[in-house]
Protein backbone atom coordinates (compact mmCIF):
# COMPACT_ATOMS: atom_id res chain seq x y z
CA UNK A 1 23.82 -48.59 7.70
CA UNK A 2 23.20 -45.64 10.50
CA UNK A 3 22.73 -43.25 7.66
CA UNK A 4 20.91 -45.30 5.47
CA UNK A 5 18.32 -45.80 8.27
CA UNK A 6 18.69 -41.99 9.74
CA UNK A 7 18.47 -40.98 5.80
CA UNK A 8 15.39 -43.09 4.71
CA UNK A 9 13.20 -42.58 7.59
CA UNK A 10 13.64 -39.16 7.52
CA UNK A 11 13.82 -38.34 3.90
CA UNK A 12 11.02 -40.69 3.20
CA UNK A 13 8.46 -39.69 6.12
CA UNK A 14 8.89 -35.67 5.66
CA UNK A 15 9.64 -34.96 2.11
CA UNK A 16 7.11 -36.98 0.39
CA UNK A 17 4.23 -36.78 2.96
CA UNK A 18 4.68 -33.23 4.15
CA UNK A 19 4.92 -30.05 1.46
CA UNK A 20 6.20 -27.17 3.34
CA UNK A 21 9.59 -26.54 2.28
CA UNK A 22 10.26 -24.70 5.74
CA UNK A 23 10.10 -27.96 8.23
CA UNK A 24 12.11 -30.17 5.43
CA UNK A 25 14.80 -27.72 5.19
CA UNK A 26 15.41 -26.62 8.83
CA UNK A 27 16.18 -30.38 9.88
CA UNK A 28 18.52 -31.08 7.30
CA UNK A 29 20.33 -28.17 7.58
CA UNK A 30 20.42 -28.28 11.68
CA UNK A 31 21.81 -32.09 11.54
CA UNK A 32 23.97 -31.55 8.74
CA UNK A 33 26.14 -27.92 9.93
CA UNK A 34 26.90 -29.35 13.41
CA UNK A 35 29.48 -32.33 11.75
CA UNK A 36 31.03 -30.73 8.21
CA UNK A 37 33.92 -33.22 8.83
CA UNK A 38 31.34 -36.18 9.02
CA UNK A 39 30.67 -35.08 5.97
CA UNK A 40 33.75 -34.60 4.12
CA UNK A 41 34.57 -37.98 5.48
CA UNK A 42 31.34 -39.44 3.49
CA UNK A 43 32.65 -37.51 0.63
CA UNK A 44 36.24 -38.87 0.62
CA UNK A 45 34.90 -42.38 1.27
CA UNK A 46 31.99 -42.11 -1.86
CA UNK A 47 34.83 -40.81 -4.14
CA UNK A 48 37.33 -43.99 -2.72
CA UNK A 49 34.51 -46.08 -3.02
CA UNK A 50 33.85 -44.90 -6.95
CA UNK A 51 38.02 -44.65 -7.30
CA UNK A 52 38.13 -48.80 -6.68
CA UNK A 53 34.53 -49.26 -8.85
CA UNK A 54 36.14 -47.67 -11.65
CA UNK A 55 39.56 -49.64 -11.22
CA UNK A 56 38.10 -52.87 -11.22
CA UNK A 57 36.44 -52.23 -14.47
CA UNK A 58 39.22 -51.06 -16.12
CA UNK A 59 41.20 -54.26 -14.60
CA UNK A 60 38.19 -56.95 -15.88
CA UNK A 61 39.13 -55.03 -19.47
CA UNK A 62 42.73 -54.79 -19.28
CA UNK A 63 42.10 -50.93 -20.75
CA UNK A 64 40.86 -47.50 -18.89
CA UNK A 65 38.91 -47.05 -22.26
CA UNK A 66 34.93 -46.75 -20.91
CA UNK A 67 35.78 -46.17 -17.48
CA UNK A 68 35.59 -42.88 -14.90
CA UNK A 69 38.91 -44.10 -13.32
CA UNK A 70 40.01 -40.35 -14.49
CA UNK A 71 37.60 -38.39 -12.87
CA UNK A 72 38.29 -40.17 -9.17
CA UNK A 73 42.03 -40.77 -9.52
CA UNK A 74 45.08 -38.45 -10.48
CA UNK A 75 48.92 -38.48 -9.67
CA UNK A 76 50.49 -41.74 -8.35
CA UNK A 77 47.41 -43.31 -7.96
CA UNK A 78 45.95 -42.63 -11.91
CA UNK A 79 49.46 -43.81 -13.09
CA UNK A 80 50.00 -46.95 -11.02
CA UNK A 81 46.32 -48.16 -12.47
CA UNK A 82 47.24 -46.98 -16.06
CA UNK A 83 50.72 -48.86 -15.45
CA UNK A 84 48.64 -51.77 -13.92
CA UNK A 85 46.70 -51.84 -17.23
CA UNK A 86 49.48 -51.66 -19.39
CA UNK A 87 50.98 -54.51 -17.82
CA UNK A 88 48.02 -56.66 -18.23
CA UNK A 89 47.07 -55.89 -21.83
CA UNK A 90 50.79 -56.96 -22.46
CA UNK A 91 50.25 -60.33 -20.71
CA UNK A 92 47.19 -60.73 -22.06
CA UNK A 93 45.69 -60.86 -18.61
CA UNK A 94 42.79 -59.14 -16.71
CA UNK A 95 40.90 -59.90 -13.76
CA UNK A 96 37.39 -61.22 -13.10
CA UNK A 97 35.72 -60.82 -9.61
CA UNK A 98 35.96 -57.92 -7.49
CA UNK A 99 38.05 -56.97 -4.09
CA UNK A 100 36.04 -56.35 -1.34
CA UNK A 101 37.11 -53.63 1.52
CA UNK A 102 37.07 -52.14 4.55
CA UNK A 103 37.73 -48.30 4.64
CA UNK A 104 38.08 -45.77 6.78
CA UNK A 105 38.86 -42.16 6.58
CA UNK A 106 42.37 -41.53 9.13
CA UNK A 107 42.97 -38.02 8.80
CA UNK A 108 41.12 -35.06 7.42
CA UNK A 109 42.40 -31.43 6.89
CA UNK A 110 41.03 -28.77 5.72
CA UNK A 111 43.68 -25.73 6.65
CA UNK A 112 45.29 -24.60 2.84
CA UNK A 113 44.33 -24.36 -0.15
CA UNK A 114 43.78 -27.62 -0.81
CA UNK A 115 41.71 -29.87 1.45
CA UNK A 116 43.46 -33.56 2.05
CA UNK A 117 42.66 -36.91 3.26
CA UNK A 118 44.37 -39.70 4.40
CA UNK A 119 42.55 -43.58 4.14
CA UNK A 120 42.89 -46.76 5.33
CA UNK A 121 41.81 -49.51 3.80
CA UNK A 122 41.78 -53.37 4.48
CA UNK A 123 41.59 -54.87 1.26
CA UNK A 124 40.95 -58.31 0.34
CA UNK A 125 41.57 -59.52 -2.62
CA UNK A 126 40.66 -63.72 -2.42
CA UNK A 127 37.59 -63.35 -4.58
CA UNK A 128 39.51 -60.86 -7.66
CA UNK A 129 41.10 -63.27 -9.76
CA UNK A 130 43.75 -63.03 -12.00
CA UNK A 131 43.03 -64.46 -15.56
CA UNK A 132 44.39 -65.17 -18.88
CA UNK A 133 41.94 -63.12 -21.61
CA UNK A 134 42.27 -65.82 -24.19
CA UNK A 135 41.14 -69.07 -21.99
CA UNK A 136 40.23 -68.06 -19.01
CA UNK A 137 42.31 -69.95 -16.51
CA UNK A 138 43.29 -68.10 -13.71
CA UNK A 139 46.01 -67.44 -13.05
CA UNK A 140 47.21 -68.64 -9.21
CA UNK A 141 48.08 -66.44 -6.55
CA UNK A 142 51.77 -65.86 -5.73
CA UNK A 143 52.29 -68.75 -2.56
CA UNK A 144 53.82 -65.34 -0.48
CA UNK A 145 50.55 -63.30 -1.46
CA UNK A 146 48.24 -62.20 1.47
CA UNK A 147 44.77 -62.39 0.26
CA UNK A 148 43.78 -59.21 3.16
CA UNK A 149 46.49 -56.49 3.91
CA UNK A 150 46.27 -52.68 4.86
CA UNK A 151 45.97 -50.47 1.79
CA UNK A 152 46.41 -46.72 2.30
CA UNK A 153 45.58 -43.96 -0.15
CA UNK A 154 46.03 -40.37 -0.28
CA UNK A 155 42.99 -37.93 -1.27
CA UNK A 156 42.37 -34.40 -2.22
CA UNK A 157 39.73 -32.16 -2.87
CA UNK A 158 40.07 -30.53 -6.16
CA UNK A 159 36.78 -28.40 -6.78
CA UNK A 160 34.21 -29.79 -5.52
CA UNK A 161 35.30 -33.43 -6.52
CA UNK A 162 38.00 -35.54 -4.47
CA UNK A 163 40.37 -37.55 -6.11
CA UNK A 164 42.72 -40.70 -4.71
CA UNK A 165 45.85 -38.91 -5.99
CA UNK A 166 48.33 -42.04 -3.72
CA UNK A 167 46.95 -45.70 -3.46
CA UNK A 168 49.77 -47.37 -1.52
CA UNK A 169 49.35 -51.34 -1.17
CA UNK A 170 51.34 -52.38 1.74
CA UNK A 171 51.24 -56.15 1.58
CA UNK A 172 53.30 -56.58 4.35
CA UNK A 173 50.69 -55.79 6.55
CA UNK A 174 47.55 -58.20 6.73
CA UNK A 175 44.38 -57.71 8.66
């Protein structure tokens, strides 16, 4: 929410009431080279964000078919969703409803070649509901099943794009 109000009151009030290029530019580029790992940490958490977006669609259809789940997600974390899927559309299951999340960004480095991220992630999943395609009963939780436990993933920066390339649920651990 700090951003949203830091973004909106300043985009808003300079870019569309003021012209000059010069004074627009300046700001933005003073507030946003003192923090590049603020940054990066936005950008791992957008493409996380857009990672479990895509996942849940492909989950409500029991099929990656018309989702982006490729373009946020490679490695162990592309497979276990297309295994996920593949498992469903055999059952003749799918889910309805949506997890909901609390993220955070543990470790960010950017030495090598390849810039990585570590996240963690308390997911809850007590309002994403397992069903059966054909009627639509769902489908009951397993009675051992925590409905909020610590999720950690695995990102990397590929490009200009970062990708989940681990999504590790670790159920024995609740929040």
């Amino acid at each position: 929410m700090a951003l949203t109000a830091c973004g909106s009151s300043d985009d808003s009030g300079s870019s569309s009431k003021s012209s000059p290029p010069a004074s627009t530019s300046a700001p933005a580029a003073t507030s946003a080279s003192p923090d590049p790992q603020a940054q990066a940490k936005d950008e791992v958490l957008k493409a996380y964000d857009a990672f479990w977006d895509e996942q849940v669609k492909a989950y409500a259809q029991a099929d990656i078919k018309g989702t982006d789940l490729k373009k946020y997600a490679t490695k162990a974390a592309l497979g276990g969703a297309m295994g996920d899927v593949l498992v469903m559309k055999k059952a003749g299951t799918a889910t309805t409803g949506a997890p909901t999340h609390r993220v955070e960004v543990t470790s960010l480095t950017h030495s090598g070649e390849t810039p990585e991220a570590s996240i963690q992630d308390c997911l809850d999943i007590s309002n994403w509901k397992t069903i059966r395609k054909k009627s639509g009963k769902v489908q009951p939780f397993p009675s051992n099943q925590p409905l909020r436990y610590i999720t950690t993933a695995k990102a990397e920066k590929w490009g200009k794009q970062w990708m989940i390339t681990e999504l590790t649920p670790e159920g024995d651990r609740t929040c």
